[in-house]
N, C-alpha and C. Protein backbone atom coordinates (compact mmCIF):
# COMPACT_ATOMS: atom_id res chain seq x y z
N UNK A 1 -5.77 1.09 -19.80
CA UNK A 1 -4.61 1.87 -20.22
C UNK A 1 -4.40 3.08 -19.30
N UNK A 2 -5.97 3.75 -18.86
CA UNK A 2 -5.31 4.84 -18.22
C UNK A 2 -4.74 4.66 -16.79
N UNK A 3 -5.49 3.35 -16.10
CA UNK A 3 -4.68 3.12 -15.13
C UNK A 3 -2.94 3.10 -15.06
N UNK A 4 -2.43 2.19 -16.21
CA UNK A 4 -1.24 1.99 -16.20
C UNK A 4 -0.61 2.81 -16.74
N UNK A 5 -1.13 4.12 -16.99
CA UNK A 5 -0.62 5.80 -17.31
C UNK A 5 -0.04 6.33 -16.30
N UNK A 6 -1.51 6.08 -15.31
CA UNK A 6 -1.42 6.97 -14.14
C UNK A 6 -0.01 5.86 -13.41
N UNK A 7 0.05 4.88 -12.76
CA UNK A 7 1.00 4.31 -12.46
C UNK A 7 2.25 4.72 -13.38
N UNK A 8 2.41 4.57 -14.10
CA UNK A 8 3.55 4.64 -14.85
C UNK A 8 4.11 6.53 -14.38
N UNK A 9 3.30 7.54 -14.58
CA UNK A 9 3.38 8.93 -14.36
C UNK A 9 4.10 8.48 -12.83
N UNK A 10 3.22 8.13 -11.53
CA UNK A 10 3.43 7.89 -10.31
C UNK A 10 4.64 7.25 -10.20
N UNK A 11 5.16 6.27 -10.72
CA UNK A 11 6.75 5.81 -10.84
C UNK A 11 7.89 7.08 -11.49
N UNK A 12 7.55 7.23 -12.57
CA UNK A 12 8.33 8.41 -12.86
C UNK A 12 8.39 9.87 -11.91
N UNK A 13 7.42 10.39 -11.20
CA UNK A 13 7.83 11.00 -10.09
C UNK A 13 8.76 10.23 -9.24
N UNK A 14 8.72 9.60 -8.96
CA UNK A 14 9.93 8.62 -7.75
C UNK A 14 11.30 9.50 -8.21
N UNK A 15 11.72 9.62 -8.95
CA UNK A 15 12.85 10.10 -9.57
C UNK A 15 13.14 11.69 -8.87
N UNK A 16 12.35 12.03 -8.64
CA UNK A 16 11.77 13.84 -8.19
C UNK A 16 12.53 13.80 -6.26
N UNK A 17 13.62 14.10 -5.84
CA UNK A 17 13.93 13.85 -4.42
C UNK A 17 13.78 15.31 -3.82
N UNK A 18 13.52 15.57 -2.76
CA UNK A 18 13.11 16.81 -2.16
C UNK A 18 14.58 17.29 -1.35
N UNK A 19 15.50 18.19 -1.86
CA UNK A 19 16.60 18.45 -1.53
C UNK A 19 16.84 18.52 -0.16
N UNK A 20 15.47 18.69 0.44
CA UNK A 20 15.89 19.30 1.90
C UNK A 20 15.86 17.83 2.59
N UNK A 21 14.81 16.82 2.40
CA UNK A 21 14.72 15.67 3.27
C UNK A 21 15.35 14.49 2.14
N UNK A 22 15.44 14.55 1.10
CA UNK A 22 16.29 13.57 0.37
C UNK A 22 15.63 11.92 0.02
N UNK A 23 14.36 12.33 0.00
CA UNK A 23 13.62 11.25 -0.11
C UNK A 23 12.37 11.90 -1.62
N UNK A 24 12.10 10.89 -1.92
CA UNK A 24 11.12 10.56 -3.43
C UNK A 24 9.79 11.96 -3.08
N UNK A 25 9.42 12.50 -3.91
CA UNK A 25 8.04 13.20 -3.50
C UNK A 25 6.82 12.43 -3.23
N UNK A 26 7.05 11.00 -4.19
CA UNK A 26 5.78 10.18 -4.03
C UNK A 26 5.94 9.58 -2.63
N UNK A 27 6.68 8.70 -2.10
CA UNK A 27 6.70 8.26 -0.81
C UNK A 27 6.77 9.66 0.35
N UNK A 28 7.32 10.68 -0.49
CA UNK A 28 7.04 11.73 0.98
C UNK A 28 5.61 12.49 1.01
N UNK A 29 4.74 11.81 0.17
CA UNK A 29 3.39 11.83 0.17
C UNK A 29 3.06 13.35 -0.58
N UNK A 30 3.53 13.77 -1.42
CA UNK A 30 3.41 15.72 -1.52
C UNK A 30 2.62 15.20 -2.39
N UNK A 31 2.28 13.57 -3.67
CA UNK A 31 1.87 13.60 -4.53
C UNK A 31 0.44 13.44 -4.19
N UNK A 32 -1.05 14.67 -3.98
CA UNK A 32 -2.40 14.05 -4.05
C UNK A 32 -3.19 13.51 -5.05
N UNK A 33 -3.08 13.76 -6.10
CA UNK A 33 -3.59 13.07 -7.16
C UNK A 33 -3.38 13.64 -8.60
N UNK A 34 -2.92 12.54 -9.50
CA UNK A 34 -2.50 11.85 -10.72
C UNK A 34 -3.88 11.62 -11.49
N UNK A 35 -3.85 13.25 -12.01
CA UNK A 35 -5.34 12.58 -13.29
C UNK A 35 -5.01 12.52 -14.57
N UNK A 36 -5.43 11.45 -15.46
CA UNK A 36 -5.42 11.79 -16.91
C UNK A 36 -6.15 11.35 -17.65
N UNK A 37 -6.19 11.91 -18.78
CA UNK A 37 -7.66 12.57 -19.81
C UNK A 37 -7.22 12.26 -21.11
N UNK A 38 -6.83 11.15 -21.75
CA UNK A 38 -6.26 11.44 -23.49
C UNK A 38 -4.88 11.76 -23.82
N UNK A 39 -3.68 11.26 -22.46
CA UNK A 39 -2.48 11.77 -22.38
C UNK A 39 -2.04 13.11 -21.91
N UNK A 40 -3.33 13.67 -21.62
CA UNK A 40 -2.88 14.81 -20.75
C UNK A 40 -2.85 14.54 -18.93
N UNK A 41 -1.71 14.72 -18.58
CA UNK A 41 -2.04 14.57 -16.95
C UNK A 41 -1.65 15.90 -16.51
N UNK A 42 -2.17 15.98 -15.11
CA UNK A 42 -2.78 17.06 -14.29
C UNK A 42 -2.20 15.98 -12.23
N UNK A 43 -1.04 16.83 -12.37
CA UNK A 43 -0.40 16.34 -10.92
C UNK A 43 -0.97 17.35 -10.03
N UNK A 44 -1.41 16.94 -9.05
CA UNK A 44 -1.56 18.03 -7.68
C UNK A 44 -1.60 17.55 -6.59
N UNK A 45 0.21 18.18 -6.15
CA UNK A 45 0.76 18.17 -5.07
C UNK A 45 0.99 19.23 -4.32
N UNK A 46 2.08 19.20 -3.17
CA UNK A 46 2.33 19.83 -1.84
C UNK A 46 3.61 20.43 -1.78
N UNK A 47 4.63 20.86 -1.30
CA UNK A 47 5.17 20.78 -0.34
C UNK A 47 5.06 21.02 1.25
N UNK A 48 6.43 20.83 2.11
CA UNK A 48 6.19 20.55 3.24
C UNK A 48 5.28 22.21 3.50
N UNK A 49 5.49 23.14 2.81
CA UNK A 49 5.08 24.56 4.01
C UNK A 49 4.92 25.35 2.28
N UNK A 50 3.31 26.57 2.52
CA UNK A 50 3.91 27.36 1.88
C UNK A 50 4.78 27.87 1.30
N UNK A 51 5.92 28.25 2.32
CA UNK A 51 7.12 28.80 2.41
C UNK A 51 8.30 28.41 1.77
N UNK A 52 8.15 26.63 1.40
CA UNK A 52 9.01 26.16 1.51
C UNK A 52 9.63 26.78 -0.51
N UNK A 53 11.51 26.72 0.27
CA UNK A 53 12.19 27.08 -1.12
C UNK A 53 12.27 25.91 -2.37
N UNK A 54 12.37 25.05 -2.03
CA UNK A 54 12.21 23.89 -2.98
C UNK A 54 10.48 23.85 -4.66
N UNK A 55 9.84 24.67 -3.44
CA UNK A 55 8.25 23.99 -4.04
C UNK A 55 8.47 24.67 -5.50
N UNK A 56 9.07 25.34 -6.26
CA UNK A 56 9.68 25.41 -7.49
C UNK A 56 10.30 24.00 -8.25
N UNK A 57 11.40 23.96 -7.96
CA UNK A 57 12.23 22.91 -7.95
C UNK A 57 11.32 21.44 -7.81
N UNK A 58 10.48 21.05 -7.07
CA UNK A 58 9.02 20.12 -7.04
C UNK A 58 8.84 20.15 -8.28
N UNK A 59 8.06 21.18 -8.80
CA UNK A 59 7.08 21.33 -9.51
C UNK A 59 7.55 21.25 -10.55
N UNK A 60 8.84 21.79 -10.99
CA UNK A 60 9.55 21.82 -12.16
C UNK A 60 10.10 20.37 -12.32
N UNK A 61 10.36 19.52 -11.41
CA UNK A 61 11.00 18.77 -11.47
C UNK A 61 9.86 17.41 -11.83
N UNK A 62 8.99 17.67 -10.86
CA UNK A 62 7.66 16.68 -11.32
C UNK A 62 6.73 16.87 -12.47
N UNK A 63 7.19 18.01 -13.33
CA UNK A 63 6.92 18.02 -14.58
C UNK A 63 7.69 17.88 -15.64
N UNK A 64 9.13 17.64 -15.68
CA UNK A 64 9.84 17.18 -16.31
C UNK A 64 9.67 15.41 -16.27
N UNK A 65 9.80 14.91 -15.21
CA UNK A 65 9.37 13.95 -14.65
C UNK A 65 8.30 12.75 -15.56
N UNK A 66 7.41 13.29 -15.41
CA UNK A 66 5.85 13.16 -15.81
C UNK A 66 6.13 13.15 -17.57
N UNK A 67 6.34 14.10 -17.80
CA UNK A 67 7.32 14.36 -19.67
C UNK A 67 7.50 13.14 -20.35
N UNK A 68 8.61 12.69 -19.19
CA UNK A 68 9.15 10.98 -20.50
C UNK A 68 8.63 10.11 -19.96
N UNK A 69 7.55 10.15 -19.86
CA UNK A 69 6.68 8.97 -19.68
C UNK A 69 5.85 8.71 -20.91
N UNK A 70 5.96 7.51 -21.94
CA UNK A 70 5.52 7.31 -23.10
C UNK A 70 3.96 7.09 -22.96
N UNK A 71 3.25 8.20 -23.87
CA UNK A 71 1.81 8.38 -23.72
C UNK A 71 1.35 9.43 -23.32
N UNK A 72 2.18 10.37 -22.43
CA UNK A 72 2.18 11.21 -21.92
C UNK A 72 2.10 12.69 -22.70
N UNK A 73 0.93 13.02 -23.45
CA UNK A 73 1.03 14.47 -24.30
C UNK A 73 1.23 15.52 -24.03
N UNK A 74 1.00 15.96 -22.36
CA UNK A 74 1.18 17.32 -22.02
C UNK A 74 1.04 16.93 -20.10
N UNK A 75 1.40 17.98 -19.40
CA UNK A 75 1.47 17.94 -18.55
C UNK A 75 1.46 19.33 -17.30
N UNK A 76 0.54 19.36 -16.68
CA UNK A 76 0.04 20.20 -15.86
C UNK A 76 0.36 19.92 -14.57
N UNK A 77 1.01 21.18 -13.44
CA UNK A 77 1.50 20.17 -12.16
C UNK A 77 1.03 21.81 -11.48
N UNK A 78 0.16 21.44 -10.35
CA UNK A 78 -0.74 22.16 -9.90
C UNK A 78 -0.14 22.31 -8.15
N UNK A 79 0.24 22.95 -7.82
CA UNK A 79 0.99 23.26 -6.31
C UNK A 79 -0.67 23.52 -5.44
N UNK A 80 -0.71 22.45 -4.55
CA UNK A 80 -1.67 23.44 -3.39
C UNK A 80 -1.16 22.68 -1.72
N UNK A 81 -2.02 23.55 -0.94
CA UNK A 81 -1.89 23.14 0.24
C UNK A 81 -2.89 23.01 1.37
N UNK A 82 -3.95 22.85 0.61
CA UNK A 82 -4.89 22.42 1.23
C UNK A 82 -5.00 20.82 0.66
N UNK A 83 -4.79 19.50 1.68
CA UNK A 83 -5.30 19.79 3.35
C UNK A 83 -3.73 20.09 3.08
N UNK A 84 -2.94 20.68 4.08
CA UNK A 84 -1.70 20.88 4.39
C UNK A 84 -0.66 19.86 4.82
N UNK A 85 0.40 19.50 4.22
CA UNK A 85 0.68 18.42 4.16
C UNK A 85 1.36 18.13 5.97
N UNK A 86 1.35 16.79 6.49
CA UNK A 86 2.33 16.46 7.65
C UNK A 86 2.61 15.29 7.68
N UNK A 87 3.65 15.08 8.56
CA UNK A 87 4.52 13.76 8.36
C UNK A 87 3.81 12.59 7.99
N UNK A 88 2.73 12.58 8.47
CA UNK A 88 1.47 11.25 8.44
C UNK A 88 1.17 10.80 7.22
N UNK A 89 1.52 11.84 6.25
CA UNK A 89 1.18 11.12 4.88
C UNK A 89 2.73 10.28 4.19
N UNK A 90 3.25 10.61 5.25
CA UNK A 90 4.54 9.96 4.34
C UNK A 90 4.42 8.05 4.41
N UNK A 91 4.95 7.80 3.20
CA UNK A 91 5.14 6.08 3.51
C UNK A 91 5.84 6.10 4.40
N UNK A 92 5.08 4.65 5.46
CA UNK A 92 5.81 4.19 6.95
C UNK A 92 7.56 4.32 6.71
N UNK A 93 8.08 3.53 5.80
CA UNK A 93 9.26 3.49 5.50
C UNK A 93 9.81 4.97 5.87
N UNK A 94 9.14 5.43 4.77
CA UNK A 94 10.27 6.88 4.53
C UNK A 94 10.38 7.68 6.19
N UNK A 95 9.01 7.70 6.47
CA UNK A 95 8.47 8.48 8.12
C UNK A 95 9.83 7.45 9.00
N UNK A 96 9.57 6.84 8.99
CA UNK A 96 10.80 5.90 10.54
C UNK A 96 12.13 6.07 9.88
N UNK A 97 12.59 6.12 8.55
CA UNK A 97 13.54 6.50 8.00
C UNK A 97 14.12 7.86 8.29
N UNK A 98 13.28 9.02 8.76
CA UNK A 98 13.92 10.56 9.22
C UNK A 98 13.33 10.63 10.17
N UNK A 99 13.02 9.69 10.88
CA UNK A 99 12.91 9.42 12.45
C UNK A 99 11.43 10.19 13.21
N UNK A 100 10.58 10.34 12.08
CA UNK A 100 8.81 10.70 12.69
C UNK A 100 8.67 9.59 13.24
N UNK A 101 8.01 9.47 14.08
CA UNK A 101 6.96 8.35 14.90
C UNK A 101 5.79 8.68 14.06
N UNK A 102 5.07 7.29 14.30
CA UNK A 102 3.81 7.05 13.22
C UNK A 102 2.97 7.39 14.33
N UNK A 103 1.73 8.79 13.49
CA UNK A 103 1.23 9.22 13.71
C UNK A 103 -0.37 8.68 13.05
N UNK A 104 -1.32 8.48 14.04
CA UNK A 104 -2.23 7.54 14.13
C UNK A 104 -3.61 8.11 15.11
């Protein structure tokens, strides 16, 4: 069950698009890991930079997100940046899609 939590949470981020590059947070890789404990999950992700104006809007958005997912009791969404995110984590798709070369 908790596998198909955590999947199910990980699909419902898909919904979450990053205003500035216009692609999913999960394929633009910001998502590091999806834990859960008894219906509580605990997201901790990225954005592209410290700096960046969106990483509100992320976080708020990947916890709304995470919300209507049935099973789902509460929800914690944890911003960091260590390791610091770069193009390399993005799915191949999305990376050749805003024109990164795959980095290897």
């Amino acid at each position: 069950m908790r596998d198909r939590l955590d999947e199910a949470v990980r699909d419902a981020l898909r919904v979450v698009i990053d205003p500035e590059l216009g692609e999913n947070i999960v394929d633009l890789g910001f998502v590091y890991e999806i834990a859960v404990t008894d219906g509580a999950v605990r997201i901790t992700m990225t954005a592209t930079t410290p700096g960046c104006p969106a990483t509100s809007f992320l976080r708020e958005g990947a916890q709304a997100a995470a919300s209507t997912v049935p099973g789902v009791v509460s929800v914690d969404v944890a911003m960091t940046f260590e390791p610091p995110w770069t193009p390399d984590m993005m799915a191949p798709a999305v990376r050749a899609s805003l024109g990164f070369a795959a980095v290897n």
